[in-house]
PDB file of N, CA and C in Angstrom:
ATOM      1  N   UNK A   1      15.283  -7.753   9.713  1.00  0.00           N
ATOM      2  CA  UNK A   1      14.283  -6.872   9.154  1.00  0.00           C
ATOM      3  C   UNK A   1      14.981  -5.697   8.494  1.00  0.00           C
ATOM      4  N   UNK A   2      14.689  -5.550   7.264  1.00  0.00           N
ATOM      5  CA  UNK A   2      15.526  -3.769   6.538  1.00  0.00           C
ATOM      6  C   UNK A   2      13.654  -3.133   6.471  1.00  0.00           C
ATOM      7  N   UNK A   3      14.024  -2.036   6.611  1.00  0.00           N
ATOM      8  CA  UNK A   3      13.032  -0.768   6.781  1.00  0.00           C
ATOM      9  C   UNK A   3      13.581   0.044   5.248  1.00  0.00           C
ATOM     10  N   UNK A   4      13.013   0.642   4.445  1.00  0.00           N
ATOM     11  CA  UNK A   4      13.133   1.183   3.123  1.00  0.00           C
ATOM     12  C   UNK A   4      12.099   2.533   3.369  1.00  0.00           C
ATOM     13  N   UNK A   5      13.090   3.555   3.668  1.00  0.00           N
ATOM     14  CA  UNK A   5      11.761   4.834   3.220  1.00  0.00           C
ATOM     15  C   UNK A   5      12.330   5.300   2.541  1.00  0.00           C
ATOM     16  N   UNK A   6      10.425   5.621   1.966  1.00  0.00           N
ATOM     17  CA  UNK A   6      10.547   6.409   0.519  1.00  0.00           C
ATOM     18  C   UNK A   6       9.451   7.558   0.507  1.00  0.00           C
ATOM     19  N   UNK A   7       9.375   8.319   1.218  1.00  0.00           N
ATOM     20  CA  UNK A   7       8.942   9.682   1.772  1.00  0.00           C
ATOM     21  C   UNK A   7       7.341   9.439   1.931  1.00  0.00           C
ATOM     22  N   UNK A   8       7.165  10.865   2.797  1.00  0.00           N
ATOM     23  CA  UNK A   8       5.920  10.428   3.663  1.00  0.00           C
ATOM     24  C   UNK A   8       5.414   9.566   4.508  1.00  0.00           C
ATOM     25  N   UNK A   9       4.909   9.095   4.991  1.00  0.00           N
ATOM     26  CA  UNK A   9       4.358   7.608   5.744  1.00  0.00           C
ATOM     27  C   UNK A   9       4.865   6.430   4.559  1.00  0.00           C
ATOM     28  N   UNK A  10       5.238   5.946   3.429  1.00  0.00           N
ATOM     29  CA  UNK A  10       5.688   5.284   2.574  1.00  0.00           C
ATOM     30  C   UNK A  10       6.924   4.437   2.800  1.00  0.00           C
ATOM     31  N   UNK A  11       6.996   3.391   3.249  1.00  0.00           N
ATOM     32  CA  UNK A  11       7.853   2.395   3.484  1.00  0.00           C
ATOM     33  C   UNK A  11       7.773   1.359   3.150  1.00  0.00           C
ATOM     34  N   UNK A  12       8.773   0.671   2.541  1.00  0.00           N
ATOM     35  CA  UNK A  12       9.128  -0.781   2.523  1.00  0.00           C
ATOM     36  C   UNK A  12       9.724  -1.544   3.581  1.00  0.00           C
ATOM     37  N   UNK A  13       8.671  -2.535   4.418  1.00  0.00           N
ATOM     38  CA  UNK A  13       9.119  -3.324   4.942  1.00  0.00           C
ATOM     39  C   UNK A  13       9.578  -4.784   4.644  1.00  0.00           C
ATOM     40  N   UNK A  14      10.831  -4.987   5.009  1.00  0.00           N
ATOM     41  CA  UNK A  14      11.254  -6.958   4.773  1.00  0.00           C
ATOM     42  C   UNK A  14      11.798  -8.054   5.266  1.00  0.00           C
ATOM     43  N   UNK A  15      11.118  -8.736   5.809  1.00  0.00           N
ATOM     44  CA  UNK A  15      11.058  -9.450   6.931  1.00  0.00           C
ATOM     45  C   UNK A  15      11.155 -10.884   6.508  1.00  0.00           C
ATOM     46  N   UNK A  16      11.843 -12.191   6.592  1.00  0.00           N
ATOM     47  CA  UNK A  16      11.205 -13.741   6.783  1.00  0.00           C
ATOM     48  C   UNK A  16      10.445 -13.855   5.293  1.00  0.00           C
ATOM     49  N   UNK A  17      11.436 -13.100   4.670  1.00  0.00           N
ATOM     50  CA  UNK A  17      11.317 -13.603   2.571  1.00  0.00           C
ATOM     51  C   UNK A  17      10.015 -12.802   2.403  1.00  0.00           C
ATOM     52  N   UNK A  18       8.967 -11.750   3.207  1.00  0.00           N
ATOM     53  CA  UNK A  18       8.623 -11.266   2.858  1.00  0.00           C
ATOM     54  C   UNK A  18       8.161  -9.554   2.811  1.00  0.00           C
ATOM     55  N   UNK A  19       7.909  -8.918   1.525  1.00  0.00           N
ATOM     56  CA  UNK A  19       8.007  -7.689   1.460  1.00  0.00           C
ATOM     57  C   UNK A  19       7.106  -7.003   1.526  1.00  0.00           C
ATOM     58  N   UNK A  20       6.614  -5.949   1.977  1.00  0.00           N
ATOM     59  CA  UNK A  20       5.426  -5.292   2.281  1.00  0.00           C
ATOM     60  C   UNK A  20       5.792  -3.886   1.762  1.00  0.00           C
ATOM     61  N   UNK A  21       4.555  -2.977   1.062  1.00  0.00           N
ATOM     62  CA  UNK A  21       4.959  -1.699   0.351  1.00  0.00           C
ATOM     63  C   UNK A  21       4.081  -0.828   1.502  1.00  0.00           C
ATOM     64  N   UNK A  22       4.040   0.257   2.420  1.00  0.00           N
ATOM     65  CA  UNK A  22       3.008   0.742   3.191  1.00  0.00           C
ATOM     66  C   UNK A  22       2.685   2.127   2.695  1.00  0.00           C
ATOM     67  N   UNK A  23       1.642   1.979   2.543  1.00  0.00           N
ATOM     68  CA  UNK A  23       0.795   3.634   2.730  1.00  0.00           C
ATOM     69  C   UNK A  23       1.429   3.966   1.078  1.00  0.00           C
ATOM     70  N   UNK A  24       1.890   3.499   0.280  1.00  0.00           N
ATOM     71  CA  UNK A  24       2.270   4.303  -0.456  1.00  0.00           C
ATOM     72  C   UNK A  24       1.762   5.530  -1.136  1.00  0.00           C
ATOM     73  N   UNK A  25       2.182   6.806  -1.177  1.00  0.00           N
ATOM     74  CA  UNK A  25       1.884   7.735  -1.914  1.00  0.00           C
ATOM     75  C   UNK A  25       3.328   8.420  -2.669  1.00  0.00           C
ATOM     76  N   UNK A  26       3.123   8.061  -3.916  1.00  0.00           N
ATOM     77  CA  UNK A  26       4.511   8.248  -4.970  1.00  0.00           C
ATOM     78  C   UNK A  26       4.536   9.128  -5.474  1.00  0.00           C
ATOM     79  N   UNK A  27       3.324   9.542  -6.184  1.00  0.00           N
ATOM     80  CA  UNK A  27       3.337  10.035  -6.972  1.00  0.00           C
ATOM     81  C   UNK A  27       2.355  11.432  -6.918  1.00  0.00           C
ATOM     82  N   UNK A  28       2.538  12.438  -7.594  1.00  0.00           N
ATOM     83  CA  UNK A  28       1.790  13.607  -7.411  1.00  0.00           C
ATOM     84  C   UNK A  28       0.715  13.824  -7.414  1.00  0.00           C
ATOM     85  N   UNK A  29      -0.044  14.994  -7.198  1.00  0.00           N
ATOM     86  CA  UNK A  29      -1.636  15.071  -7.420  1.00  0.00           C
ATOM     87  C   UNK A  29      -2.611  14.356  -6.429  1.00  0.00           C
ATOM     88  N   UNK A  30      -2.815  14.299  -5.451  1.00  0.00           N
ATOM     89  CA  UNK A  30      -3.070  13.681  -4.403  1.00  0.00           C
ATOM     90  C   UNK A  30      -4.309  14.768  -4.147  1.00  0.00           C
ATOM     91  N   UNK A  31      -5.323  14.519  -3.627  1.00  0.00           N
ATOM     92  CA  UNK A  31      -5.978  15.606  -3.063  1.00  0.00           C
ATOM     93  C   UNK A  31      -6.484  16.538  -4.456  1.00  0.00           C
ATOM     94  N   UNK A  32      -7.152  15.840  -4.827  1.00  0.00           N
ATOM     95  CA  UNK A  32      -7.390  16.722  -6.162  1.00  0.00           C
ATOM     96  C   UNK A  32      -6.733  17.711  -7.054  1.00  0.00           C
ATOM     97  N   UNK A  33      -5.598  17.179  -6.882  1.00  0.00           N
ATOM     98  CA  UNK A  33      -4.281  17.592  -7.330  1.00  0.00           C
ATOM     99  C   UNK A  33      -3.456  18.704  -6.933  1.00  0.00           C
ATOM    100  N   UNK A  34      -3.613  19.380  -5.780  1.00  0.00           N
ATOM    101  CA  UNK A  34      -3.047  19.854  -4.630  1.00  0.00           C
ATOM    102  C   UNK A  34      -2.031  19.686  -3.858  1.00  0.00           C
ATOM    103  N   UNK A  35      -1.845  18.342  -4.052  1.00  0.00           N
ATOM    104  CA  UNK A  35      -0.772  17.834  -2.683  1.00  0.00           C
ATOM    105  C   UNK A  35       0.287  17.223  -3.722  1.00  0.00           C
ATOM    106  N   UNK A  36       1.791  17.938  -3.413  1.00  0.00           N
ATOM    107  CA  UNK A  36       2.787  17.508  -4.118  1.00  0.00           C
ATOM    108  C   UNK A  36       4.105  16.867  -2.991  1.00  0.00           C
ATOM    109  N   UNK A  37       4.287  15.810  -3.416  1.00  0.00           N
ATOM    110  CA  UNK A  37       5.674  15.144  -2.968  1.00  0.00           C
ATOM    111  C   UNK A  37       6.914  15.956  -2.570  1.00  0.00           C
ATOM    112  N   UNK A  38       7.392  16.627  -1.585  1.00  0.00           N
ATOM    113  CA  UNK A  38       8.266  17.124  -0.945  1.00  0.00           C
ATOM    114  C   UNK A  38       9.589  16.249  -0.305  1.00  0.00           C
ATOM    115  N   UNK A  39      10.742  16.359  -0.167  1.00  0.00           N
ATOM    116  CA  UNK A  39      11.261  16.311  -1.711  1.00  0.00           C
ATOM    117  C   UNK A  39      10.473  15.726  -2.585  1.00  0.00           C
ATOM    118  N   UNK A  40      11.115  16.584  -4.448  1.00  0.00           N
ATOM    119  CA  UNK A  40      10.150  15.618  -4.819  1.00  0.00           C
ATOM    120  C   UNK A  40      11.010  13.638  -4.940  1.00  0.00           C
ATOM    121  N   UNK A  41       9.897  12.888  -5.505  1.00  0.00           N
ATOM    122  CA  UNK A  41      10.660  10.878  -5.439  1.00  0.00           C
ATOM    123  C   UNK A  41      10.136  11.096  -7.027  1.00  0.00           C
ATOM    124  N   UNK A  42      11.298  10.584  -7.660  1.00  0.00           N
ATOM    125  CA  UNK A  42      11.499  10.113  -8.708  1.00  0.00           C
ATOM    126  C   UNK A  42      10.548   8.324  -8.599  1.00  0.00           C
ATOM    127  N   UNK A  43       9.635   8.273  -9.228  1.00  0.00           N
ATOM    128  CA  UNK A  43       8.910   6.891  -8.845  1.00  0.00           C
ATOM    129  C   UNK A  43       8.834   6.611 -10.080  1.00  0.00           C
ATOM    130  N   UNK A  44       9.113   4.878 -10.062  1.00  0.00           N
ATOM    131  CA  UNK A  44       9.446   4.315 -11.203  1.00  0.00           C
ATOM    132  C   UNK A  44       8.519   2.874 -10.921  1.00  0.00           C
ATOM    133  N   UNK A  45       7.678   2.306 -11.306  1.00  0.00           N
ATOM    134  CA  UNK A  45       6.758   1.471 -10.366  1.00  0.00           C
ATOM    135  C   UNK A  45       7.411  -0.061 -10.693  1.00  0.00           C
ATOM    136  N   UNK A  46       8.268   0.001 -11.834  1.00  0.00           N
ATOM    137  CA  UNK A  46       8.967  -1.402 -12.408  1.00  0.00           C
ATOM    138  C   UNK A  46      10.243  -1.546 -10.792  1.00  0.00           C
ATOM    139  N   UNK A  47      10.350  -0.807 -10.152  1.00  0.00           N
ATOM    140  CA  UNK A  47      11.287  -0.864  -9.136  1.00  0.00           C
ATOM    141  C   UNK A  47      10.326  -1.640  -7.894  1.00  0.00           C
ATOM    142  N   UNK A  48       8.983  -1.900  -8.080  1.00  0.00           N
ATOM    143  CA  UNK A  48       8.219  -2.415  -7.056  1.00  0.00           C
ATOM    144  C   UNK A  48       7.144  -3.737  -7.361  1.00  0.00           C
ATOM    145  N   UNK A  49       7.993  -4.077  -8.412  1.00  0.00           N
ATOM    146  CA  UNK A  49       7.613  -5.261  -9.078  1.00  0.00           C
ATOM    147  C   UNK A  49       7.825  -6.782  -8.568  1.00  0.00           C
ATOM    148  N   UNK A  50       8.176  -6.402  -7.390  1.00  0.00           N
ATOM    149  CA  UNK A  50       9.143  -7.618  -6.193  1.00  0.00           C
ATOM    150  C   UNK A  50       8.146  -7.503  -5.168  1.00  0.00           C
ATOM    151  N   UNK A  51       7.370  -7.001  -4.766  1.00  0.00           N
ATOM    152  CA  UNK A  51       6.823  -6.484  -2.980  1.00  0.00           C
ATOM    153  C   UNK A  51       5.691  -7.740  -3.467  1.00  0.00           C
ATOM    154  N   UNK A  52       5.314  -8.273  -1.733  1.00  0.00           N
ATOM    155  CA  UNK A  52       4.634  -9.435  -2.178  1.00  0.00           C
ATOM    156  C   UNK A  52       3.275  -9.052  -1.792  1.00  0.00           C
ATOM    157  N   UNK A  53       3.208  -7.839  -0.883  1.00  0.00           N
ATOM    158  CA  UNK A  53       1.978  -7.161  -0.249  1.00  0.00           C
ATOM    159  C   UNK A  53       1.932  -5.912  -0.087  1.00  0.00           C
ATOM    160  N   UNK A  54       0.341  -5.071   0.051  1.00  0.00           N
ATOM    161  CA  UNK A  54       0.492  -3.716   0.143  1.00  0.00           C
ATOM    162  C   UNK A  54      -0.325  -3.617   1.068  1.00  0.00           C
ATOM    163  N   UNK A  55       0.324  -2.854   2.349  1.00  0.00           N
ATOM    164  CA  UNK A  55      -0.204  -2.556   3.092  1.00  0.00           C
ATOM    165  C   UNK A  55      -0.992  -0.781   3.257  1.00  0.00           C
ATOM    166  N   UNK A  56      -2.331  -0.814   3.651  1.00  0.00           N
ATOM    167  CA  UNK A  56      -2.763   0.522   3.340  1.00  0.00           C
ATOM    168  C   UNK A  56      -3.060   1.078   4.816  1.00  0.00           C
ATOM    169  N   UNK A  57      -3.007   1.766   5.548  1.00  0.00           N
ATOM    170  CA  UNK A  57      -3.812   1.914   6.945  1.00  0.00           C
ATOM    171  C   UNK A  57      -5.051   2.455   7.002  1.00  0.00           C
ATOM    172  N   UNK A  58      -5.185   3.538   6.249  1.00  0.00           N
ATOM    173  CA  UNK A  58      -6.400   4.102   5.993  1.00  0.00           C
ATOM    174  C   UNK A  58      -6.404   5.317   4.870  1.00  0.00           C
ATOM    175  N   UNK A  59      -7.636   5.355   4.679  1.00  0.00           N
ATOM    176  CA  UNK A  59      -8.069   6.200   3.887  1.00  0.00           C
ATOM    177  C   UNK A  59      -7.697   7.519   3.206  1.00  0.00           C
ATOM    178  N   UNK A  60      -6.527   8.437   3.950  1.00  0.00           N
ATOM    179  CA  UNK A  60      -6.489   9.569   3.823  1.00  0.00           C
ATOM    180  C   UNK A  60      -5.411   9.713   2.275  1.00  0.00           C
ATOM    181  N   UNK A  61      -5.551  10.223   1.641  1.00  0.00           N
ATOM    182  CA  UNK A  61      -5.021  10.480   0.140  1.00  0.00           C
ATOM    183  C   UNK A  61      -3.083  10.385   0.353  1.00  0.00           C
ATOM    184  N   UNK A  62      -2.494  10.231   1.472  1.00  0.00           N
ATOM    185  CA  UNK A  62      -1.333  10.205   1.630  1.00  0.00           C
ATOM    186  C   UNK A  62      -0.739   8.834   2.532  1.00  0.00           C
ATOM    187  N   UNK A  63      -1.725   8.113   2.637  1.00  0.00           N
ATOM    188  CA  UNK A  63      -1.865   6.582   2.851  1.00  0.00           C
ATOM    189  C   UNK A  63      -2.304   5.929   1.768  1.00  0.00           C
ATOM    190  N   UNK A  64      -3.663   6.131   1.753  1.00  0.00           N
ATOM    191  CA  UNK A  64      -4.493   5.394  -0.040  1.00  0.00           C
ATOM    192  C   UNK A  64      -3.862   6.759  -1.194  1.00  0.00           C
ATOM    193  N   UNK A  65      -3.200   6.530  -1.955  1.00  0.00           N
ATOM    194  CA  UNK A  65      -2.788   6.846  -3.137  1.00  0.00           C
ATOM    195  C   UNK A  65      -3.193   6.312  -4.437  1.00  0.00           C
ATOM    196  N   UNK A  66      -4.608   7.053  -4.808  1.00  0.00           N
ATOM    197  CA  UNK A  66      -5.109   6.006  -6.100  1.00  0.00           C
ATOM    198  C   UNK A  66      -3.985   6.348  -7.109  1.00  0.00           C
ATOM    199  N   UNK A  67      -4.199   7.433  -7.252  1.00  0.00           N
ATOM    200  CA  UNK A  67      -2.583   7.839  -8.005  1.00  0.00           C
ATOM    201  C   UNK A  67      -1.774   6.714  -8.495  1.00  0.00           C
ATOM    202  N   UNK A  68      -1.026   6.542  -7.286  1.00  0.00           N
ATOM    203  CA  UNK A  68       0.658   5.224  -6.790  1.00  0.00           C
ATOM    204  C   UNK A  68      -0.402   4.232  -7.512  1.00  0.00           C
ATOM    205  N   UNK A  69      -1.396   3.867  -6.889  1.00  0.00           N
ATOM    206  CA  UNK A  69      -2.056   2.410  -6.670  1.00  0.00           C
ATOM    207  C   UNK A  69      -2.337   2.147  -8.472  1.00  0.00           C
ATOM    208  N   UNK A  70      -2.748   2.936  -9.389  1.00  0.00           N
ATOM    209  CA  UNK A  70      -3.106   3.128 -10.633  1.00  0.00           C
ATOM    210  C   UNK A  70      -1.819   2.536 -11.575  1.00  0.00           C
ATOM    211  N   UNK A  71      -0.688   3.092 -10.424  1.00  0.00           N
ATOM    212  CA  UNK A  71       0.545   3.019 -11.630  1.00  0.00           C
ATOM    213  C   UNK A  71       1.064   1.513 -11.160  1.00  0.00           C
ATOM    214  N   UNK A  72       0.518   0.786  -9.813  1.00  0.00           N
ATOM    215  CA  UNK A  72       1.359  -0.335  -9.397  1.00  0.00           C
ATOM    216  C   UNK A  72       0.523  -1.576 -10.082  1.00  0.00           C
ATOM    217  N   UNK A  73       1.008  -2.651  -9.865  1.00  0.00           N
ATOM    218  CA  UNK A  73       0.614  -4.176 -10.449  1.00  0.00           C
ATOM    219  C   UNK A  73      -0.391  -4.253  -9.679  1.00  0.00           C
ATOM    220  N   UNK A  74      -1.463  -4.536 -10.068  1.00  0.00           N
ATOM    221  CA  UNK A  74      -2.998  -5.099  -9.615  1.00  0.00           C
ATOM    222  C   UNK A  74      -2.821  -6.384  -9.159  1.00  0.00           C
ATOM    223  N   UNK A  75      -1.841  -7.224  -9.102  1.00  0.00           N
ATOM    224  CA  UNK A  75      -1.683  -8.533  -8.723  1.00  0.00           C
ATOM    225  C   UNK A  75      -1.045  -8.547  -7.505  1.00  0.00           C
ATOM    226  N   UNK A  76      -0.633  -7.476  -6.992  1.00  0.00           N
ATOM    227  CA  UNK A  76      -0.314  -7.139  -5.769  1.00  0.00           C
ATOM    228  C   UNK A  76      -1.029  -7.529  -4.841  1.00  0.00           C
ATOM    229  N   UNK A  77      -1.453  -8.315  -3.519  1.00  0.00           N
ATOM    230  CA  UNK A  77      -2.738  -8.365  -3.008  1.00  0.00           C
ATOM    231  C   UNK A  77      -2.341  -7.063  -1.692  1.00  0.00           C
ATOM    232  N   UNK A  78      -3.377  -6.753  -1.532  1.00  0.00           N
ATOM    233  CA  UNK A  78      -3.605  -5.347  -0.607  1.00  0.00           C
ATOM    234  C   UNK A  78      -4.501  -5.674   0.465  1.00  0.00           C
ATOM    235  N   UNK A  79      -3.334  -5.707   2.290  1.00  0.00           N
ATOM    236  CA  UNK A  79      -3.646  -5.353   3.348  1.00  0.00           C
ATOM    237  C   UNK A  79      -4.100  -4.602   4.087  1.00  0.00           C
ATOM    238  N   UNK A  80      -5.309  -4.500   4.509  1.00  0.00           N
ATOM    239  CA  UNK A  80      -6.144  -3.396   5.032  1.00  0.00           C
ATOM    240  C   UNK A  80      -6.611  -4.151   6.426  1.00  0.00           C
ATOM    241  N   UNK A  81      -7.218  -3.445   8.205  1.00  0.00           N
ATOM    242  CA  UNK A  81      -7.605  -3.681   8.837  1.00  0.00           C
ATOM    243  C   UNK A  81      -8.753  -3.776   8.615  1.00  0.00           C
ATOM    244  N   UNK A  82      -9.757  -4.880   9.051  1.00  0.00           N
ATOM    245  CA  UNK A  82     -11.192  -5.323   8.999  1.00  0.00           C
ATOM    246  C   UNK A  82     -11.705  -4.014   9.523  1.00  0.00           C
ATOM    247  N   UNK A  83     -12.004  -3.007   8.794  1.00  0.00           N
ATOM    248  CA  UNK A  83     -12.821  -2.307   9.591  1.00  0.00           C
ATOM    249  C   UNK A  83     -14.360  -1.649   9.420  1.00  0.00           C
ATOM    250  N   UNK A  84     -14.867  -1.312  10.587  1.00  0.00           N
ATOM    251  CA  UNK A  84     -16.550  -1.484  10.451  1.00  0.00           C
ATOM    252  C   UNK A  84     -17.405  -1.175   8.983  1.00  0.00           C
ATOM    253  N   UNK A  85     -17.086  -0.090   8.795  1.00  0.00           N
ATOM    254  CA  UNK A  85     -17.346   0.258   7.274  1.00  0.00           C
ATOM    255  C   UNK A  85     -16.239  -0.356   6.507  1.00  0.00           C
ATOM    256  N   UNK A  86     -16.871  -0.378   5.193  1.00  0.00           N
ATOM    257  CA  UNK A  86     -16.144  -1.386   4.127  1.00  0.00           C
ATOM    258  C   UNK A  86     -15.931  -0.109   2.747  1.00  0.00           C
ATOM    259  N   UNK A  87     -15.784   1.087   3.286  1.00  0.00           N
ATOM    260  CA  UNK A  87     -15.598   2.114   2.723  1.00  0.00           C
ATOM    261  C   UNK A  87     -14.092   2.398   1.947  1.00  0.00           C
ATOM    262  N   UNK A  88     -13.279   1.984   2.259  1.00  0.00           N
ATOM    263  CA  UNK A  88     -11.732   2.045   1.917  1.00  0.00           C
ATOM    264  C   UNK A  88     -11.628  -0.050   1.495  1.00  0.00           C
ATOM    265  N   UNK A  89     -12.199  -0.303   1.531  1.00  0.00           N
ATOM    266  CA  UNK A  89     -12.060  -1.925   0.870  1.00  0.00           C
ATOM    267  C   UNK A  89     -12.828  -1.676  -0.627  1.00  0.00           C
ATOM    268  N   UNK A  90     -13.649  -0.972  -0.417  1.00  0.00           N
ATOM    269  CA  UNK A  90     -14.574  -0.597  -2.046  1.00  0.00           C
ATOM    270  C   UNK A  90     -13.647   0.341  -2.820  1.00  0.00           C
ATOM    271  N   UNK A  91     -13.357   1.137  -2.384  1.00  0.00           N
ATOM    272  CA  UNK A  91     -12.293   2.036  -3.047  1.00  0.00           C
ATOM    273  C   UNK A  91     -10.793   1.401  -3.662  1.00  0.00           C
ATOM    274  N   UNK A  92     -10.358   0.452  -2.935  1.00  0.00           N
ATOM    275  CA  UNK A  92      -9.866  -0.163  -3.339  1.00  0.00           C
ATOM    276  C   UNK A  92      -9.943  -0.989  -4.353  1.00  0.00           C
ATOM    277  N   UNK A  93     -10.677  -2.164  -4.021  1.00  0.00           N
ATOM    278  CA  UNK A  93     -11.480  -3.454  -5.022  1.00  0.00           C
ATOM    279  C   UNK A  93     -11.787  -2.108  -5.999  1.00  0.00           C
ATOM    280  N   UNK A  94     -12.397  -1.267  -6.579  1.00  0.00           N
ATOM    281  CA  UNK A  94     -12.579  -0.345  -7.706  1.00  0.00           C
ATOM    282  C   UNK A  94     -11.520   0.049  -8.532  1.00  0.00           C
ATOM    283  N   UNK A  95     -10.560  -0.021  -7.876  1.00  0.00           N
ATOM    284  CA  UNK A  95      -9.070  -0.138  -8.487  1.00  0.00           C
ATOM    285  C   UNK A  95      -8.546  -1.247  -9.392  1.00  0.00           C
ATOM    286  N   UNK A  96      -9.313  -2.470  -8.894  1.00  0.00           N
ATOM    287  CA  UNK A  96      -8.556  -3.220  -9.561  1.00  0.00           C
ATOM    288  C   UNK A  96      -7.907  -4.542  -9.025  1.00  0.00           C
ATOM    289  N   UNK A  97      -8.051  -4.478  -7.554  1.00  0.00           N
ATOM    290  CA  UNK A  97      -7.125  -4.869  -6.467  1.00  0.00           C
ATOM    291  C   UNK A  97      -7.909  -6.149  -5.620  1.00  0.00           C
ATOM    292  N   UNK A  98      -7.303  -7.079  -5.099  1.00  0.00           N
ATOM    293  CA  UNK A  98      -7.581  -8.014  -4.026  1.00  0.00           C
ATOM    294  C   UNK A  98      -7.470  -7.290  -2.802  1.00  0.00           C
ATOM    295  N   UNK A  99      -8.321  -7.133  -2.269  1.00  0.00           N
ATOM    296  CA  UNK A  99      -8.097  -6.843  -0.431  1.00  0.00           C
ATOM    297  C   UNK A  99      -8.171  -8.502   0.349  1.00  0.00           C
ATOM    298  N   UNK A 100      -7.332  -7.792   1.076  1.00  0.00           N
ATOM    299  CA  UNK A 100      -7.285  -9.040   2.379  1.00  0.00           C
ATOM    300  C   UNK A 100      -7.573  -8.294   3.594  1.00  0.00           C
ATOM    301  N   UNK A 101      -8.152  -8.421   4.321  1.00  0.00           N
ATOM    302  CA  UNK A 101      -9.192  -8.056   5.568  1.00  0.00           C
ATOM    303  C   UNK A 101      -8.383  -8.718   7.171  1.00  0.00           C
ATOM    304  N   UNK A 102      -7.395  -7.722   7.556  1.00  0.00           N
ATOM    305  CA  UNK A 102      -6.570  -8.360   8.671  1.00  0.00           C
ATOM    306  C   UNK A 102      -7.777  -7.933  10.278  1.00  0.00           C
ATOM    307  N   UNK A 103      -7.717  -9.182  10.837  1.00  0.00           N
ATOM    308  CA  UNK A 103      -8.257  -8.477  11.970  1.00  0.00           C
ATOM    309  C   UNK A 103      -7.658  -8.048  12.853  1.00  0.00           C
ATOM    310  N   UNK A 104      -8.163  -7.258  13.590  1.00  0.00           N
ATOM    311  CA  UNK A 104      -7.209  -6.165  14.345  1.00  0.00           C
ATOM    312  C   UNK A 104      -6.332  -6.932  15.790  1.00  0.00           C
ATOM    313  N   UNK A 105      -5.408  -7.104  15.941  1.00  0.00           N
ATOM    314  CA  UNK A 105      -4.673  -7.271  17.518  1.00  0.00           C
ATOM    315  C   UNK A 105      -4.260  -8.785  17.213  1.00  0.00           C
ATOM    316  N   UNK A 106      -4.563  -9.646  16.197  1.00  0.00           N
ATOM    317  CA  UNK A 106      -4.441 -10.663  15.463  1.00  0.00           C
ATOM    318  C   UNK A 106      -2.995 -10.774  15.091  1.00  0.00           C
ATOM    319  N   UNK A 107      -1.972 -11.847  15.836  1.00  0.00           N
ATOM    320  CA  UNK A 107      -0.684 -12.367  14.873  1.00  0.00           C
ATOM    321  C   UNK A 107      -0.835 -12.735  13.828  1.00  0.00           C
ATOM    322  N   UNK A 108      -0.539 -12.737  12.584  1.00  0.00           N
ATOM    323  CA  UNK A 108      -0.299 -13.776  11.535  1.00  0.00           C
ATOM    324  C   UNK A 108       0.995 -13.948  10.790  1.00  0.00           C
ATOM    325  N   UNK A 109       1.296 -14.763   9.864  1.00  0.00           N
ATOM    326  CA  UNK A 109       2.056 -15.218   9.458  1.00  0.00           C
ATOM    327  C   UNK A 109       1.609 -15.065   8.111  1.00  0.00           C
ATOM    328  N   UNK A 110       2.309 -13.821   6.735  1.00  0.00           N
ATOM    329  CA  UNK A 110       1.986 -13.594   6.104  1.00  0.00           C
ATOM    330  C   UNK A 110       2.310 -14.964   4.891  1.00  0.00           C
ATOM    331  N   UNK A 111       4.060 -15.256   4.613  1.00  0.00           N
ATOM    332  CA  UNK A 111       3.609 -15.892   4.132  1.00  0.00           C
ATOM    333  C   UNK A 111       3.316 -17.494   4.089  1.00  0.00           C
ATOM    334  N   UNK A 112       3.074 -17.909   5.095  1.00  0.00           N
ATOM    335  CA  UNK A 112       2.488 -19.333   4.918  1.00  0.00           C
ATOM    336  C   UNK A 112       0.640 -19.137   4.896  1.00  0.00           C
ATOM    337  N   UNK A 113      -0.224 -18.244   5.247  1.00  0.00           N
ATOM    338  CA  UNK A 113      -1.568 -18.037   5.243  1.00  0.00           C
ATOM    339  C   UNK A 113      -1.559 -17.457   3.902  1.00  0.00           C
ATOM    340  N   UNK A 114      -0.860 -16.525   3.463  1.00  0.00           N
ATOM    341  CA  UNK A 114      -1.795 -16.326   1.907  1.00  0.00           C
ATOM    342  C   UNK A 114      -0.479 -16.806   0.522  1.00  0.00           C
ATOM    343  N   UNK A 115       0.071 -17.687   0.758  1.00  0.00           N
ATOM    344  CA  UNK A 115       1.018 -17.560  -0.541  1.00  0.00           C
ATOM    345  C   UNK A 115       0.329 -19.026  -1.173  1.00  0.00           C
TER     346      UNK A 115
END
């Protein structure tokens, strides 16, 4: 497994040929344009043109980054927990994006179930 951080909650995980982007928030203006990247990350989104999944945890503007999410490949499919409201799955899908709906406490095997 290599672990890749790239500031904030924002990591690349890669595991068994596959890559996961988490929480990303890259890029500035977050929070109604308030919240700036400390250090600042030089983000270049052609550098994340390889990740085979995006994982989001929740909602908060430094996890969900419409920002990041605007500048990344829409063909990306995007991991989110099944959860009760479908409030952060709409926000998403409005983007542009495939959600996949993990249920919670659930093993899986990313890629032989969705590749």
């Amino acid at each position: 497994m290599k672990i890749t951080y790239h500031n904030s909650a924002c990591v690349t995980i890669e595991d068994q040929n596959v890559k996961i982007l988490c929480d990303p928030w890259l890029k500035n203006g977050e929070f109604y344009g308030s919240w700036a990247i400390y250090p600042p990350y030089d983000f270049k989104s052609s550098e994340f043109e390889d990740i085979d999944y995006i994982y989001i945890s929740h909602i908060h503007p430094d996890h969900f980054s419409s920002q990041t999410l605007s500048s990344l490949n829409k063909k990306i499919p995007i991991l989110i927990h099944k959860f009760h409201s479908s409030f952060l799955k709409n926000n998403i899908e409005k983007l542009g994006y495939e959600v996949i709906e993990i249920e919670h406490n659930k093993r899986i095997n990313l890629k032989k179930i969705f590749s």
